[in-house]
C-alpha atoms as a PDB file:
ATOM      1  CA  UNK A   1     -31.907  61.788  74.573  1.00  0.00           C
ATOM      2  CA  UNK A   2     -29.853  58.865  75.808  1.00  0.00           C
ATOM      3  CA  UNK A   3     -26.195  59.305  76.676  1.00  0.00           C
ATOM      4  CA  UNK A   4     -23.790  57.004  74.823  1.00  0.00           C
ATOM      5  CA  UNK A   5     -20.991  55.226  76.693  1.00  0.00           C
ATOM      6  CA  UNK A   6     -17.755  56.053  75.701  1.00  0.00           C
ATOM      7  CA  UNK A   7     -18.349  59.909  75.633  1.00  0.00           C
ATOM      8  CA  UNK A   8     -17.510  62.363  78.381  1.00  0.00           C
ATOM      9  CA  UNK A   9     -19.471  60.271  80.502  1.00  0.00           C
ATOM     10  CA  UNK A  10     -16.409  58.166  81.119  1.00  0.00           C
ATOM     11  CA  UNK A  11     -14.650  61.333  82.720  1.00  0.00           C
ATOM     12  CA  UNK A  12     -17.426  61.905  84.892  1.00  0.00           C
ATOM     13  CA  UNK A  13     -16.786  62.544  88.473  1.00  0.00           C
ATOM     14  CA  UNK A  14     -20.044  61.707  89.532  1.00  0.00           C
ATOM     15  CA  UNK A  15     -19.436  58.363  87.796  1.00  0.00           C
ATOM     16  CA  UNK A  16     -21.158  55.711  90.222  1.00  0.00           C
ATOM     17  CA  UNK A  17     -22.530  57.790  92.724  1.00  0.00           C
ATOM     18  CA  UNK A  18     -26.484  58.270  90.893  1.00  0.00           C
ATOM     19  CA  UNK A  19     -27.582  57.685  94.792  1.00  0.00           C
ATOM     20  CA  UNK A  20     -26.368  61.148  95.301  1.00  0.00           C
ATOM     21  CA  UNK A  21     -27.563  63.202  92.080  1.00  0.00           C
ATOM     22  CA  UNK A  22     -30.985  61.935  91.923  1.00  0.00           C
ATOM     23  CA  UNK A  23     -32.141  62.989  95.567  1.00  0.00           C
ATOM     24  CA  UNK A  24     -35.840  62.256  96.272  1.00  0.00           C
ATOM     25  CA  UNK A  25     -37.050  66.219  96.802  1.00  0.00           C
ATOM     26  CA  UNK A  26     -34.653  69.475  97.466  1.00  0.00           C
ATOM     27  CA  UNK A  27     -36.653  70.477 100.239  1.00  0.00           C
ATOM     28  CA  UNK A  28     -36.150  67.687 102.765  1.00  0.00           C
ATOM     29  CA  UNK A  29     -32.623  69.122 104.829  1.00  0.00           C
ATOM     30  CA  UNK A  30     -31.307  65.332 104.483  1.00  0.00           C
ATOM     31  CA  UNK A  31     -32.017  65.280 100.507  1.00  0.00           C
ATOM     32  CA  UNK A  32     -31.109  68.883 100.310  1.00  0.00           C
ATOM     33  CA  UNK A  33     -27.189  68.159 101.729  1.00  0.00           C
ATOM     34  CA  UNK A  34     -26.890  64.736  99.555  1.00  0.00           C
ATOM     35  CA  UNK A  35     -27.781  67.476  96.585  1.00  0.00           C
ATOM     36  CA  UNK A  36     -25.363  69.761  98.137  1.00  0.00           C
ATOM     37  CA  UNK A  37     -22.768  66.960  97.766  1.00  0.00           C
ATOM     38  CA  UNK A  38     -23.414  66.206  94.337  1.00  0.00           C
ATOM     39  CA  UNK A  39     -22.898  70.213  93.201  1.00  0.00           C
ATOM     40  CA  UNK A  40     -19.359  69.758  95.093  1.00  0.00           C
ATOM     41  CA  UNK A  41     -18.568  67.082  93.205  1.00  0.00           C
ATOM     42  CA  UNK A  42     -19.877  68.471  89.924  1.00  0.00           C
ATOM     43  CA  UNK A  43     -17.339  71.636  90.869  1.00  0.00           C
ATOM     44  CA  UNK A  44     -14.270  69.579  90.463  1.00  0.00           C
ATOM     45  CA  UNK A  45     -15.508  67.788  87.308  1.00  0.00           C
ATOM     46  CA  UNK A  46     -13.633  68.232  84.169  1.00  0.00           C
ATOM     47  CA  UNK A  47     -16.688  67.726  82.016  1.00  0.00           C
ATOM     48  CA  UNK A  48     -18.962  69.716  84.122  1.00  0.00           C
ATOM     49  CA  UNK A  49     -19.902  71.814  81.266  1.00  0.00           C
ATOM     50  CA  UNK A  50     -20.077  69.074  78.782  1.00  0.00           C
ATOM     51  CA  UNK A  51     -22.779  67.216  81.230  1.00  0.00           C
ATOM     52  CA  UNK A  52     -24.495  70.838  81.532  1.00  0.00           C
ATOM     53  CA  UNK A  53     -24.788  71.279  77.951  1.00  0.00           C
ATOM     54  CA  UNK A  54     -26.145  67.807  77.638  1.00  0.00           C
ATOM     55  CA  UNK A  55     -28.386  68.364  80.543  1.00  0.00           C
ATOM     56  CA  UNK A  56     -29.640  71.685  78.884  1.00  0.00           C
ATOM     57  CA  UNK A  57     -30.092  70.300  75.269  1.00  0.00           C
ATOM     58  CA  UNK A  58     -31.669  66.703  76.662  1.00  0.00           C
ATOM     59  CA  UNK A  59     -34.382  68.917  78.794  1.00  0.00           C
ATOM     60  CA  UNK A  60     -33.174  66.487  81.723  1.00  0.00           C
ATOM     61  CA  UNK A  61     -35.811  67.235  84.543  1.00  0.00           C
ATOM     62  CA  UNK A  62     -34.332  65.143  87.229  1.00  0.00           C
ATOM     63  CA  UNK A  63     -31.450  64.976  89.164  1.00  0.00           C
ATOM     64  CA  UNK A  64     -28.481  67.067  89.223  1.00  0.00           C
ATOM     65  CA  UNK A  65     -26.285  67.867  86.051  1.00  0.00           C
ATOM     66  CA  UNK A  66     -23.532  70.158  85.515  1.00  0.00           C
ATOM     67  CA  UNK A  67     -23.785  71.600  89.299  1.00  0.00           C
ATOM     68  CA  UNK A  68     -27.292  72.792  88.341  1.00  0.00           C
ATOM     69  CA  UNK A  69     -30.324  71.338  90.400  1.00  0.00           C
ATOM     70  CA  UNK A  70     -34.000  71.253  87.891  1.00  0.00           C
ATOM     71  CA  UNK A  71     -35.153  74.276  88.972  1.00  0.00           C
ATOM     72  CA  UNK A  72     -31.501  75.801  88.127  1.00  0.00           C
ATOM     73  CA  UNK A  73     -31.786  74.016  84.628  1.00  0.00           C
ATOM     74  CA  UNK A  74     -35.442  75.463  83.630  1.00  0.00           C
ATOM     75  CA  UNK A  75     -33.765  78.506  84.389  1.00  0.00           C
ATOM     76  CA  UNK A  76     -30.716  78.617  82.094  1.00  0.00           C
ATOM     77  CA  UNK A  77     -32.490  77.239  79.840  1.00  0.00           C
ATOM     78  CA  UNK A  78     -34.892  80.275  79.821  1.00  0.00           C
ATOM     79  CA  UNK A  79     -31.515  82.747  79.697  1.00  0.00           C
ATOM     80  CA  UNK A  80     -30.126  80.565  76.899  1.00  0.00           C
ATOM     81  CA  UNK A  81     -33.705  80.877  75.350  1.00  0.00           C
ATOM     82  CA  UNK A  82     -33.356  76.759  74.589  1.00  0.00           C
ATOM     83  CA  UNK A  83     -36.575  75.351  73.765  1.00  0.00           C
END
């Protein structure tokens, strides 16, 4: 699922800053606090949960979305019993 410009996307506060939501691994302490950063910044979003629903519906398995790492995703996805 591809997300359309002119959405909530536009009120994103990750908005130009992929560097920081797409880290390489989560296990590497360097990658692990530029994935840190990127949940901070997801925090203060005002369409956190519209990016989280997207995230959840689109089966994104990359990157951070909605303060939620992939392993965090597969997981609410299993609670919200999305398949």
């Amino acid at each position: 699922m591809k997300v359309e410009t002119g959405t909530w996307t536009d009120l994103a506060a990750c908005r130009g800053k992929s560097d920081l939501f797409f880290p390489r691994t989560y296990r590497d302490t360097y990658e692990r606090s530029k994935a840190d950063r990127a949940i901070a910044i997801c925090n203060t979003c005002p369409v956190m949960q519209q990016c989280r629903t997207y995230a959840l519906h689109a089966h994104e398995r990359f990157g951070i979305w909605g303060a939620l790492t992939p392993d965090g995703l597969r997981d609410e996805r299993r609670r919200l019993r999305i398949t």
